[in-house]
Protein backbone atom coordinates (compact mmCIF):
# COMPACT_ATOMS: atom_id res chain seq x y z
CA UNK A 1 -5.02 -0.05 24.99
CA UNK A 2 -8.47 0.63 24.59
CA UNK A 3 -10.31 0.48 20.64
CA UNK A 4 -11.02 3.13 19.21
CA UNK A 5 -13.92 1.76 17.47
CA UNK A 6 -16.44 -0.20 16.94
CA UNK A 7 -18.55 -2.46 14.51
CA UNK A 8 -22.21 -0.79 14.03
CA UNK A 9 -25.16 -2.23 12.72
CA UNK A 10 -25.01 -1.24 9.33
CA UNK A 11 -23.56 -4.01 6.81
CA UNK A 12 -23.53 -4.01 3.16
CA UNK A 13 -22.37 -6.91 0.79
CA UNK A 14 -19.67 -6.54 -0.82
CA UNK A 15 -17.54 -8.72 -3.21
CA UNK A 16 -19.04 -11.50 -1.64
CA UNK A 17 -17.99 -10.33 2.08
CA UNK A 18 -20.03 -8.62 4.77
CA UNK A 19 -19.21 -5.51 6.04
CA UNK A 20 -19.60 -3.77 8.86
CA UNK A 21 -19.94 0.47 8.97
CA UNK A 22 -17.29 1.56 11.67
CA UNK A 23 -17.77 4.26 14.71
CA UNK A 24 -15.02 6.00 16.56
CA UNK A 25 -15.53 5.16 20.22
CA UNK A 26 -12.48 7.87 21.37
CA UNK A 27 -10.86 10.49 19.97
CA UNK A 28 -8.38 9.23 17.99
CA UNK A 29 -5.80 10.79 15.09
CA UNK A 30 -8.37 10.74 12.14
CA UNK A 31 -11.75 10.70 14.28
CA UNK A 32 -13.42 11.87 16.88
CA UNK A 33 -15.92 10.09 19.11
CA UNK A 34 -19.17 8.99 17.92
CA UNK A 35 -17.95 9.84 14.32
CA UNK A 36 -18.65 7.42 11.69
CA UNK A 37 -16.19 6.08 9.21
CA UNK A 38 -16.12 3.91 6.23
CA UNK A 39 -16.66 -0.60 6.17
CA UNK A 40 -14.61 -3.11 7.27
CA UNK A 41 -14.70 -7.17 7.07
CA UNK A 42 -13.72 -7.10 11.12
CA UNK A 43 -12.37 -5.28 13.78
CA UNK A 44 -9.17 -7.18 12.71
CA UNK A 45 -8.47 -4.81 10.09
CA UNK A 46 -7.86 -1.94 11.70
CA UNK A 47 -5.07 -1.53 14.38
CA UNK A 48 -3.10 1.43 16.18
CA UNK A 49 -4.78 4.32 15.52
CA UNK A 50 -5.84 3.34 12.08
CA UNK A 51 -8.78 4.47 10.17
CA UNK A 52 -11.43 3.94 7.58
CA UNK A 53 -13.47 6.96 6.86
CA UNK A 54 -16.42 7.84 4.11
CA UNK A 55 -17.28 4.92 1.90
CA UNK A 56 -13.76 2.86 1.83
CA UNK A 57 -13.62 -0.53 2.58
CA UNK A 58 -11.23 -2.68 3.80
CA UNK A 59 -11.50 -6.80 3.93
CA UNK A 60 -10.43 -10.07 3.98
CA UNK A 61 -6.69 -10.26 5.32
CA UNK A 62 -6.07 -6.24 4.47
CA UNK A 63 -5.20 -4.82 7.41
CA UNK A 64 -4.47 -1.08 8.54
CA UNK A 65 -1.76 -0.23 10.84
CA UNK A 66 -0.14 2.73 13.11
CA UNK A 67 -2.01 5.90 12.17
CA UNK A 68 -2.47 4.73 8.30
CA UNK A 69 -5.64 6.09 6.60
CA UNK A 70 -8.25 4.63 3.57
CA UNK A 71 -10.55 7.40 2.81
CA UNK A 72 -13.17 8.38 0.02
CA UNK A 73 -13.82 5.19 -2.03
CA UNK A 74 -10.93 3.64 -1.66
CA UNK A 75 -10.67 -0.01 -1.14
CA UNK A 76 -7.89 -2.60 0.40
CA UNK A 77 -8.61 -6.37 0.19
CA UNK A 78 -6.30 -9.47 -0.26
CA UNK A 79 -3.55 -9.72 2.06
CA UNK A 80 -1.72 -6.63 2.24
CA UNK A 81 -0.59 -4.15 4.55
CA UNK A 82 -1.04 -0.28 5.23
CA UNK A 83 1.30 1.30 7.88
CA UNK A 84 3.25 4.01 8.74
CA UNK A 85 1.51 7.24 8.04
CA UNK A 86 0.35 6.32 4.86
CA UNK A 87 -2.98 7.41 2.92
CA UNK A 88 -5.40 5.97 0.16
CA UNK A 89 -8.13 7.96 -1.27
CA UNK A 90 -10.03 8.51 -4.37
CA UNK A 91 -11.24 5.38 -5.85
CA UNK A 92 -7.56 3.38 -5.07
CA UNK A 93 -7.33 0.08 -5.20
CA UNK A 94 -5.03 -1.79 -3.07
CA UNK A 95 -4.40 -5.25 -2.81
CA UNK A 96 -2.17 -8.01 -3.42
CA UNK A 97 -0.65 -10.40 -1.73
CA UNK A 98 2.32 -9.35 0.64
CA UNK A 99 1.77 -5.78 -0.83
CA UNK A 100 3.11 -3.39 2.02
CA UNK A 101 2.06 1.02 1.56
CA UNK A 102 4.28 2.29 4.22
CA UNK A 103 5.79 5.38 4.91
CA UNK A 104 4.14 8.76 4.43
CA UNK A 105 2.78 7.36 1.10
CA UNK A 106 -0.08 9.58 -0.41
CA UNK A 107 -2.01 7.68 -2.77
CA UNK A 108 -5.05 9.40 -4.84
CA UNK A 109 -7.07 7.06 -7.22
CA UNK A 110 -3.98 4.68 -7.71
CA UNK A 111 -3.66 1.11 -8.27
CA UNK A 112 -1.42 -0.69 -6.29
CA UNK A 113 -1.16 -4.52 -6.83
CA UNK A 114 2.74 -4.81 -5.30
CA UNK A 115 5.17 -3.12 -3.01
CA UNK A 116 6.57 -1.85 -6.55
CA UNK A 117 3.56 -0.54 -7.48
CA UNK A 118 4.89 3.22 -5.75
CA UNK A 119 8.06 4.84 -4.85
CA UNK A 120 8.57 7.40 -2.23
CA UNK A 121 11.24 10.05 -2.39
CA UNK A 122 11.37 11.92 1.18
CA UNK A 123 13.42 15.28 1.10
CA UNK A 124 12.69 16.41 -1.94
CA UNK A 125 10.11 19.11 -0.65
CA UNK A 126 9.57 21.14 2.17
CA UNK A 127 5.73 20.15 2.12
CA UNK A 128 6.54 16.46 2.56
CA UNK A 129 7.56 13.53 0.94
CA UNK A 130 6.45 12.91 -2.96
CA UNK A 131 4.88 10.05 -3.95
CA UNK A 132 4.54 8.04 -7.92
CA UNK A 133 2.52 5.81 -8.74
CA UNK A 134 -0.13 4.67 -11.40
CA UNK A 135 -3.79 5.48 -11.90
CA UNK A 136 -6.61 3.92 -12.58
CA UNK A 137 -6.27 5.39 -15.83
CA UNK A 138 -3.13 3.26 -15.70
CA UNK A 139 -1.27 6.99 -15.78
CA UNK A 140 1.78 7.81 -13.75
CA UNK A 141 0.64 10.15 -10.80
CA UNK A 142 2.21 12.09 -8.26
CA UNK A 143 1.42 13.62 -5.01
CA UNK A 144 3.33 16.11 -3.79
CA UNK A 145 2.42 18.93 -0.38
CA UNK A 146 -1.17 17.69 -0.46
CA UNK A 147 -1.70 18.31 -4.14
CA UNK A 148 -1.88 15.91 -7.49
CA UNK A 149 0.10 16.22 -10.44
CA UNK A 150 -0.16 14.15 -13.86
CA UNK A 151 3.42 13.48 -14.68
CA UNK A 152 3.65 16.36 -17.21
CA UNK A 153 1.84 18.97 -15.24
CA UNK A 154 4.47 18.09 -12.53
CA UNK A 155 7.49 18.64 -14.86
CA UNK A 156 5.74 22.06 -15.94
CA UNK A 157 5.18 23.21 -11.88
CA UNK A 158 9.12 22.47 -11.30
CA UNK A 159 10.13 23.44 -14.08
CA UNK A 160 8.36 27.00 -13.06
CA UNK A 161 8.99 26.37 -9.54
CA UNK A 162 13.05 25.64 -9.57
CA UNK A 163 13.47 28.18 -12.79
CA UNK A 164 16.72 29.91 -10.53
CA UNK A 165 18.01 26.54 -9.26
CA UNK A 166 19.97 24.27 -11.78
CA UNK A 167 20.27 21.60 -9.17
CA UNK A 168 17.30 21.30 -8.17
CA UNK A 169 15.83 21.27 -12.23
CA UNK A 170 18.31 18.50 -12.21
CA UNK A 171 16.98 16.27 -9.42
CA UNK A 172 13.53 16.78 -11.16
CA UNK A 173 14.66 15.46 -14.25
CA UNK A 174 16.48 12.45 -12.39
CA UNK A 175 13.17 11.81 -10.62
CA UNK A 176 10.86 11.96 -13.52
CA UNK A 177 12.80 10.04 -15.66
CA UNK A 178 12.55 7.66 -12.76
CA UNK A 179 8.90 7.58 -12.53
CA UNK A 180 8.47 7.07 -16.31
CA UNK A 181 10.90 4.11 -16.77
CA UNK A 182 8.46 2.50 -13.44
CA UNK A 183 5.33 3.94 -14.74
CA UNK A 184 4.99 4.63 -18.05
CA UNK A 185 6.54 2.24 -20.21
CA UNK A 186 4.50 3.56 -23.57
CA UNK A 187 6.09 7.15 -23.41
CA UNK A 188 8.92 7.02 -21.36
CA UNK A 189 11.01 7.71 -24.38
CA UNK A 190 9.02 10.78 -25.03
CA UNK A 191 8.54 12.90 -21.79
CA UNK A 192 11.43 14.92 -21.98
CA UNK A 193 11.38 15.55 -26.20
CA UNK A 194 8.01 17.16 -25.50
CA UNK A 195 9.03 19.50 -22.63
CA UNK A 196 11.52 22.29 -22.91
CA UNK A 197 14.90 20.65 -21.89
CA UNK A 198 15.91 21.42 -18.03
């Protein structure tokens, strides 16, 4: 199978690697031809139909598979793995060693250090899978249909959402509670006294 890109000429330093600006050199899933995407260490980084696009970077043993996507300012480094269909954007960091973002994960400004680091829970939506995770604010996020939700704003757009389906409220509640025991160890004790009870 062909590459879909290439290494260009333009290089910055960066954390004590080089870095290489990328070009698309066929239509691909994220990029056409001639477009220009974000930095990586090698051409070792990216495989499938994987793609770095504005100013992320991706080095040292990171490595991008399938039709997985760093965008914005995000950055991967150390030895870990992005696959699937999954995204980073924002200012994410991801790294770690063994860490493995698979799935549809949607990551937006998160920090991801382990596989642990996130949770996925397909089916809950009809606009896709939702993902948790933390920060860089060290905060427990969510992304859910494209769109990102502090853990309270989330409970407050279900809560509004699912007002005529008890089951449904309940599966939030599950979920949440879920993401605050993983995420938010300081007030997982308090999410639910300061919301209206489901």
């Amino acid at each position: 199978m062909e590459k879909h890109f290439k290494l260009t000429e333009e290089t910055i330093e960066w954390q004590g690697h080089t870095l290489h600006r990328i070009e698309a050199t066929i239509d691909s899933c994220w990029a056409n031809a001639g477009e220009l995407g974000g930095f990586v260490e090698s051409e070792d980084n990216l495989r499938g139909e994987s793609w770095v696009a504005d100013e992320a970077k991706v080095w040292g043993s990171a490595y991008l598979l399938d039709r997985s996507l760093a965008c914005d300012n995000s950055q991967v480094f150390d030895k870990c793995i992005l696959m699937d269909m999954s995204q980073v954007a924002g200012d994410s960091r991801i790294h770690g060693y063994g860490t493995v973002v698979h799935s549809a994960a949607k990551i937006y400004s998160g920090v991801v250090e382990s596989s642990d680091d996130y949770i996925v829970f397909q089916g809950f939506h009809e606009g896709g899978p939702l993902t948790a995770y933390r920060d860089t604010n060290n905060m427990p996020s969510i992304i859910l249909g494209g769109s990102w939700y502090t853990l309270p704003n989330f409970i407050r757009w279900a809560k509004q959402r699912y007002e005529n389906n008890p089951d449904r409220l309940k599966e939030v509640r599950l979920i949440t509670e879920l993401i605050s025991t993983r995420f938010d160890k300081q007030n997982n004790e308090t999410i639910w006294s300061t919301e209206k009870s489901i």
